[in-house]
N, C-alpha and C. Protein backbone atom coordinates (compact mmCIF):
# COMPACT_ATOMS: atom_id res chain seq x y z
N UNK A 1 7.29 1.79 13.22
CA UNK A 1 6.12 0.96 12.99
C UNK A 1 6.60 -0.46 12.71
N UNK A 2 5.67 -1.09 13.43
CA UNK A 2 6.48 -2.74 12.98
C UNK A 2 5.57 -3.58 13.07
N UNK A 3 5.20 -3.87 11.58
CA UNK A 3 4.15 -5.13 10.88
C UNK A 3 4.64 -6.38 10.57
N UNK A 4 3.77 -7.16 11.30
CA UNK A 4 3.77 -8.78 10.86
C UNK A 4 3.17 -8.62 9.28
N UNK A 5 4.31 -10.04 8.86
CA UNK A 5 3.87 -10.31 7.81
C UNK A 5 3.10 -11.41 7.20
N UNK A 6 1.90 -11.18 7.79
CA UNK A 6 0.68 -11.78 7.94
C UNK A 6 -0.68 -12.06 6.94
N UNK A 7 -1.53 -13.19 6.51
CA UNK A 7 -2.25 -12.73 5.52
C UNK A 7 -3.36 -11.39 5.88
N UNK A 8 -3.47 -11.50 7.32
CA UNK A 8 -4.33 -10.10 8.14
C UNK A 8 -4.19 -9.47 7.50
N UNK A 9 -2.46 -8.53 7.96
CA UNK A 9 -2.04 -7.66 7.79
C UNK A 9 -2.50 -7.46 6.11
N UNK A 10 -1.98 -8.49 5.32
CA UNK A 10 -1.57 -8.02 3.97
C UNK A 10 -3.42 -8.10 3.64
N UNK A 11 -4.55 -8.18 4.15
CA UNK A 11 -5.77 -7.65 3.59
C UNK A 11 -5.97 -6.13 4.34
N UNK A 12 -5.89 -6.07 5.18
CA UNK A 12 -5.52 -4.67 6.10
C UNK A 12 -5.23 -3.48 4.46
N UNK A 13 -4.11 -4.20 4.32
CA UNK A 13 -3.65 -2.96 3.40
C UNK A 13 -4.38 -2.70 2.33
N UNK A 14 -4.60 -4.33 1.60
CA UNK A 14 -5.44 -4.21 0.52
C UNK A 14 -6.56 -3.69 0.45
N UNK A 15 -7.24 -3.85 1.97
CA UNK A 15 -8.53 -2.68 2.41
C UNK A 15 -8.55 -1.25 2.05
N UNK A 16 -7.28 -0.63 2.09
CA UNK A 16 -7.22 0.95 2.16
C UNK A 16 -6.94 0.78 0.73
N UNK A 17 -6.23 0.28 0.12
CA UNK A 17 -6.46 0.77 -1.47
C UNK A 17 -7.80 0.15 -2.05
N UNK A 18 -8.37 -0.37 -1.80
CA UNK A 18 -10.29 -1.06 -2.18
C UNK A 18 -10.64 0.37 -1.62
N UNK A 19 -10.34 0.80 -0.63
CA UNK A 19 -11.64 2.13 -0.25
C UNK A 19 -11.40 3.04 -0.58
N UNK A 20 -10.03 3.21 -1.61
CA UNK A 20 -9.62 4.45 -2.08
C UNK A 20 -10.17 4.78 -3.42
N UNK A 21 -10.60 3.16 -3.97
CA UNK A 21 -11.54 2.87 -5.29
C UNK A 21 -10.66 2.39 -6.65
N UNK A 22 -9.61 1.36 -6.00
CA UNK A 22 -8.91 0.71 -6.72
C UNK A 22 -8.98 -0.41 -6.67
N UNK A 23 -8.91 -0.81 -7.55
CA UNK A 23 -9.32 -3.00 -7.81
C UNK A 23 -7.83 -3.17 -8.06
N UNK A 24 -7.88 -4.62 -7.13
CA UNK A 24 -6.26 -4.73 -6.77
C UNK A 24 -6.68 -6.41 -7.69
N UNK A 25 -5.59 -6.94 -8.47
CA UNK A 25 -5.98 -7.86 -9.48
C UNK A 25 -3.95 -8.62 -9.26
N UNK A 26 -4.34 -10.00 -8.71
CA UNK A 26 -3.03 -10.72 -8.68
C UNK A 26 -2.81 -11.39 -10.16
N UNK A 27 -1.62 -10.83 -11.42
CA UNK A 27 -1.44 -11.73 -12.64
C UNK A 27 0.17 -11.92 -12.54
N UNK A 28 -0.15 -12.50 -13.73
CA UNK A 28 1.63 -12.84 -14.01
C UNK A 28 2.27 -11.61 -15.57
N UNK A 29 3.21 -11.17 -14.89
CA UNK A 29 3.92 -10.47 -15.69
C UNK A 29 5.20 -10.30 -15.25
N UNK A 30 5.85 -9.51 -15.83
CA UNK A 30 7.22 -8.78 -15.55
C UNK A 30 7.06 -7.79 -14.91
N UNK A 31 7.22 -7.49 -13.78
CA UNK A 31 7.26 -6.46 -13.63
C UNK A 31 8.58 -5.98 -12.55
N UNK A 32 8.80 -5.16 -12.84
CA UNK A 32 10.47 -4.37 -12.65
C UNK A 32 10.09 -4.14 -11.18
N UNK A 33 8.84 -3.41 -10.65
CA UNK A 33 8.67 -2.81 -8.90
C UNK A 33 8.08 -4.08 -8.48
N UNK A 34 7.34 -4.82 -8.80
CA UNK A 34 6.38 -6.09 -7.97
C UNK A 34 4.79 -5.42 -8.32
N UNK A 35 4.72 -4.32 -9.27
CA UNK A 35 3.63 -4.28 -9.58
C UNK A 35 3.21 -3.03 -10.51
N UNK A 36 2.06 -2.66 -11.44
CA UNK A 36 1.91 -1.80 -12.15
C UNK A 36 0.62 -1.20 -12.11
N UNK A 37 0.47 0.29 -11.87
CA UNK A 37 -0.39 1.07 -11.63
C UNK A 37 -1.38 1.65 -12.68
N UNK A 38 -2.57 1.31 -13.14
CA UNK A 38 -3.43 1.88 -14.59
C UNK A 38 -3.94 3.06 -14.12
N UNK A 39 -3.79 3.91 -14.09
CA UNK A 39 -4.40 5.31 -13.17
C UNK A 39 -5.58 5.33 -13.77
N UNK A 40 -5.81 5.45 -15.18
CA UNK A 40 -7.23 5.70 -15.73
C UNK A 40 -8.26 4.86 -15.12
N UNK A 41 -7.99 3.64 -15.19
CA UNK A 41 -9.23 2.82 -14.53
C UNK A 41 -8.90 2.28 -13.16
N UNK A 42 -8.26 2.84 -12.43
CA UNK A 42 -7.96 2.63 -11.18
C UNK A 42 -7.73 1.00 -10.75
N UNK A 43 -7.06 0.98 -11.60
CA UNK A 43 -6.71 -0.93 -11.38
C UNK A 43 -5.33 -1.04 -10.93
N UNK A 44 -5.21 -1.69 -10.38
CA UNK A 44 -3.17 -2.13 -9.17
C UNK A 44 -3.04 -3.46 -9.42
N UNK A 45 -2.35 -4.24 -10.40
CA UNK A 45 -1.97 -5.30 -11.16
C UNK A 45 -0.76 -5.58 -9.99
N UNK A 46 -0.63 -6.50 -9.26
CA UNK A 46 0.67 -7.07 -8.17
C UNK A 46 1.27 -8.33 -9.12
N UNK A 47 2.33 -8.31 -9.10
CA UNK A 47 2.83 -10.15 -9.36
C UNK A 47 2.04 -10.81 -8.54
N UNK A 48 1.64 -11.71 -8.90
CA UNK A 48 0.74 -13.04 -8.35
C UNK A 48 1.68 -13.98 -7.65
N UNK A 49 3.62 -14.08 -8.33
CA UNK A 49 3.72 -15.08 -7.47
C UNK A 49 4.92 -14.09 -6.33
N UNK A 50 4.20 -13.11 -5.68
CA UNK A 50 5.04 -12.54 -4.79
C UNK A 50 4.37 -13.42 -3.66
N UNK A 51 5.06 -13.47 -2.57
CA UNK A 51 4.71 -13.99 -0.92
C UNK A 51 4.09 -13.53 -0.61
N UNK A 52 3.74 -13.32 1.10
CA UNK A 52 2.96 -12.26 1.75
C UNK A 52 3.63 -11.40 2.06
N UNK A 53 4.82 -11.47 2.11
CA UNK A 53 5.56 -10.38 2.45
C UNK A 53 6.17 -9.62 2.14
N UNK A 54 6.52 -10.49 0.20
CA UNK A 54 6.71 -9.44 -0.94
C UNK A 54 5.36 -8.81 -1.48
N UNK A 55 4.14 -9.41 -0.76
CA UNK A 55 2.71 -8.63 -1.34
C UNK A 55 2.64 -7.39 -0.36
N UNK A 56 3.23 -7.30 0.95
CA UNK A 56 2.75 -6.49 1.82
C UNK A 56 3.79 -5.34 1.02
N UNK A 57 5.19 -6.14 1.08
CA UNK A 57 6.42 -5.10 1.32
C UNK A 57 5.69 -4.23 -0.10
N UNK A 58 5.51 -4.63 -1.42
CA UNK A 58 4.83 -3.78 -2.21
C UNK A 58 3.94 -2.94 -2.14
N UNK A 59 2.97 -3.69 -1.13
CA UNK A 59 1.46 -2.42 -1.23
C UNK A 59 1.73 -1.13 -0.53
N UNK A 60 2.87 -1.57 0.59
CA UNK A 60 3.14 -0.47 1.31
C UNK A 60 3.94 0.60 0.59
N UNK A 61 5.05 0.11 -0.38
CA UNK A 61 5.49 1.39 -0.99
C UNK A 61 4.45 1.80 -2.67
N UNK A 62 2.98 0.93 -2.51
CA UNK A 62 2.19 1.57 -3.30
C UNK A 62 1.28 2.66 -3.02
N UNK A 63 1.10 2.21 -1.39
CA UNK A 63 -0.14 3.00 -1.09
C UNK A 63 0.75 4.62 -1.20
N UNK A 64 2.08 4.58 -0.59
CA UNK A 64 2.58 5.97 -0.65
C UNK A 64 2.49 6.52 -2.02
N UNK A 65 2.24 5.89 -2.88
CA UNK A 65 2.24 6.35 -4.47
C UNK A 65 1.26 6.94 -4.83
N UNK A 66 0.30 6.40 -4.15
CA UNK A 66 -1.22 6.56 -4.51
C UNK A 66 -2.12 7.56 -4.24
N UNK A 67 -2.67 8.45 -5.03
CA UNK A 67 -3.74 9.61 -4.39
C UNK A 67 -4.55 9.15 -3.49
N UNK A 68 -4.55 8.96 -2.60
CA UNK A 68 -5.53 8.72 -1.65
C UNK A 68 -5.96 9.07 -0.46
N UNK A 69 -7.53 9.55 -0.31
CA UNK A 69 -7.86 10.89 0.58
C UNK A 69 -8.17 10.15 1.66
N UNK A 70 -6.98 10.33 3.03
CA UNK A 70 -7.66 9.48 4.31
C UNK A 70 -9.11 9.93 4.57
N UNK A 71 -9.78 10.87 4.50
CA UNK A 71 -10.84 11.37 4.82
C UNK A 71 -11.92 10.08 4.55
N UNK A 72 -11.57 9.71 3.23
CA UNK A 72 -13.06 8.73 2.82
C UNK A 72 -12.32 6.90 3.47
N UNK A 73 -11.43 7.25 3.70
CA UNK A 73 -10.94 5.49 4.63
C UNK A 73 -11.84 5.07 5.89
N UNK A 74 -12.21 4.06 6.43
CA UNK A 74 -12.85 3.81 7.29
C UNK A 74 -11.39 4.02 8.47
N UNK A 75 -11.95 4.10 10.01
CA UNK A 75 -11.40 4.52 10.97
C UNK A 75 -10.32 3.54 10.98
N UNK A 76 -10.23 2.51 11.09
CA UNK A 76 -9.42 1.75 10.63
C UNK A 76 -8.01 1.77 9.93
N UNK A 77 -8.69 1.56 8.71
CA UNK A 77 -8.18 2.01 7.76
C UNK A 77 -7.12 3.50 7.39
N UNK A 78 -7.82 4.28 8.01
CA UNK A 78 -6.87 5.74 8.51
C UNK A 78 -5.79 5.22 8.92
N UNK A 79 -6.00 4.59 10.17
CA UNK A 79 -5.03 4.66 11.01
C UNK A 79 -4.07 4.18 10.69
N UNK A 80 -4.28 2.84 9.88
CA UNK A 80 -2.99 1.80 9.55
C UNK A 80 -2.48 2.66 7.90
N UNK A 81 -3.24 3.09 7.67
CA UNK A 81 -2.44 4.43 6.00
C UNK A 81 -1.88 5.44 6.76
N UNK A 82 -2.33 6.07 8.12
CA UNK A 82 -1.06 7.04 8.64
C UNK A 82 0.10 6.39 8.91
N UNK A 83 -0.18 4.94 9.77
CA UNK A 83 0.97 4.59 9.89
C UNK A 83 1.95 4.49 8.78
N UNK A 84 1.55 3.88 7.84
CA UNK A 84 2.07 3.32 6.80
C UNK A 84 3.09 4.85 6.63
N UNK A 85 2.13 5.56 6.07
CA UNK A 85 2.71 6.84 4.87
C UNK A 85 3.25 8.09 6.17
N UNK A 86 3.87 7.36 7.54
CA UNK A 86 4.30 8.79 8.29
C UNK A 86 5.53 8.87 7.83
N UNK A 87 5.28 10.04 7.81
CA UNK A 87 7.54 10.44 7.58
C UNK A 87 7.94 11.12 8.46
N UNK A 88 8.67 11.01 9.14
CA UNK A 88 8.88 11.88 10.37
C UNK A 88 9.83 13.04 9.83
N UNK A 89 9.77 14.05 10.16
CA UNK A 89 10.42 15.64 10.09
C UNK A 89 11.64 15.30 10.16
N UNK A 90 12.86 15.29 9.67
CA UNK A 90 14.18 15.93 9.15
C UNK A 90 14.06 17.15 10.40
N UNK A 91 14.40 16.84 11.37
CA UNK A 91 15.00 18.27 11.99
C UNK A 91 16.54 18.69 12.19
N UNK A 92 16.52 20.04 11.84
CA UNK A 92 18.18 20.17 12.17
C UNK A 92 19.04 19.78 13.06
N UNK A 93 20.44 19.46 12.91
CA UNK A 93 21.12 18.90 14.12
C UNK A 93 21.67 20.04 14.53
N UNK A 94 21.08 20.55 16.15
CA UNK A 94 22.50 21.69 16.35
C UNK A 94 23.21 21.69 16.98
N UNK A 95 24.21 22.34 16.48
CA UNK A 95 25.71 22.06 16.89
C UNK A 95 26.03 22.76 18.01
């Protein structure tokens, strides 16, 4: 998969965690990953002064973090969270 790092792109993403029913909120803190997760109130706190491409490169290893049921994503939205979260199969090598 290969994403521009774009302001598009980086609302693209922010789309699928908004429809998953998380409020995504840019502040200033410390934070050790580029961002911190409140599960109870479904809030996703990002560093504010990341780029677009330290905002993307984050959301993408957030959305994999995140409970979130493609079912309720718009068609869209599916598609670019499969992309995101595919892992391709480990198959054996045989010898």
């Amino acid at each position: 998969m290969k994403l521009r790092f774009t302001p598009s792109t980086l609302e693209k993403i922010e789309k699928i965690v908004s429809e998953a029913g998380y409020i995504i909120r840019y502040e200033r803190g410390t934070f050790q990953s580029g961002y911190c997760v409140l599960e109870s109130k479904k809030v996703v706190v990002l560093n504010k002064f990341l780029q677009t491409e330290g905002r993307i490169n984050t959301l993408i290893d957030l959305v994999s973090n995140l409970s979130i049921e493609a079912d309720h994503l718009s068609i869209d939205s599916k598609k670019l969270y499969e992309e995101i979260t595919f892992k391709p199969e480990l198959s054996a090598v045989e010898a």
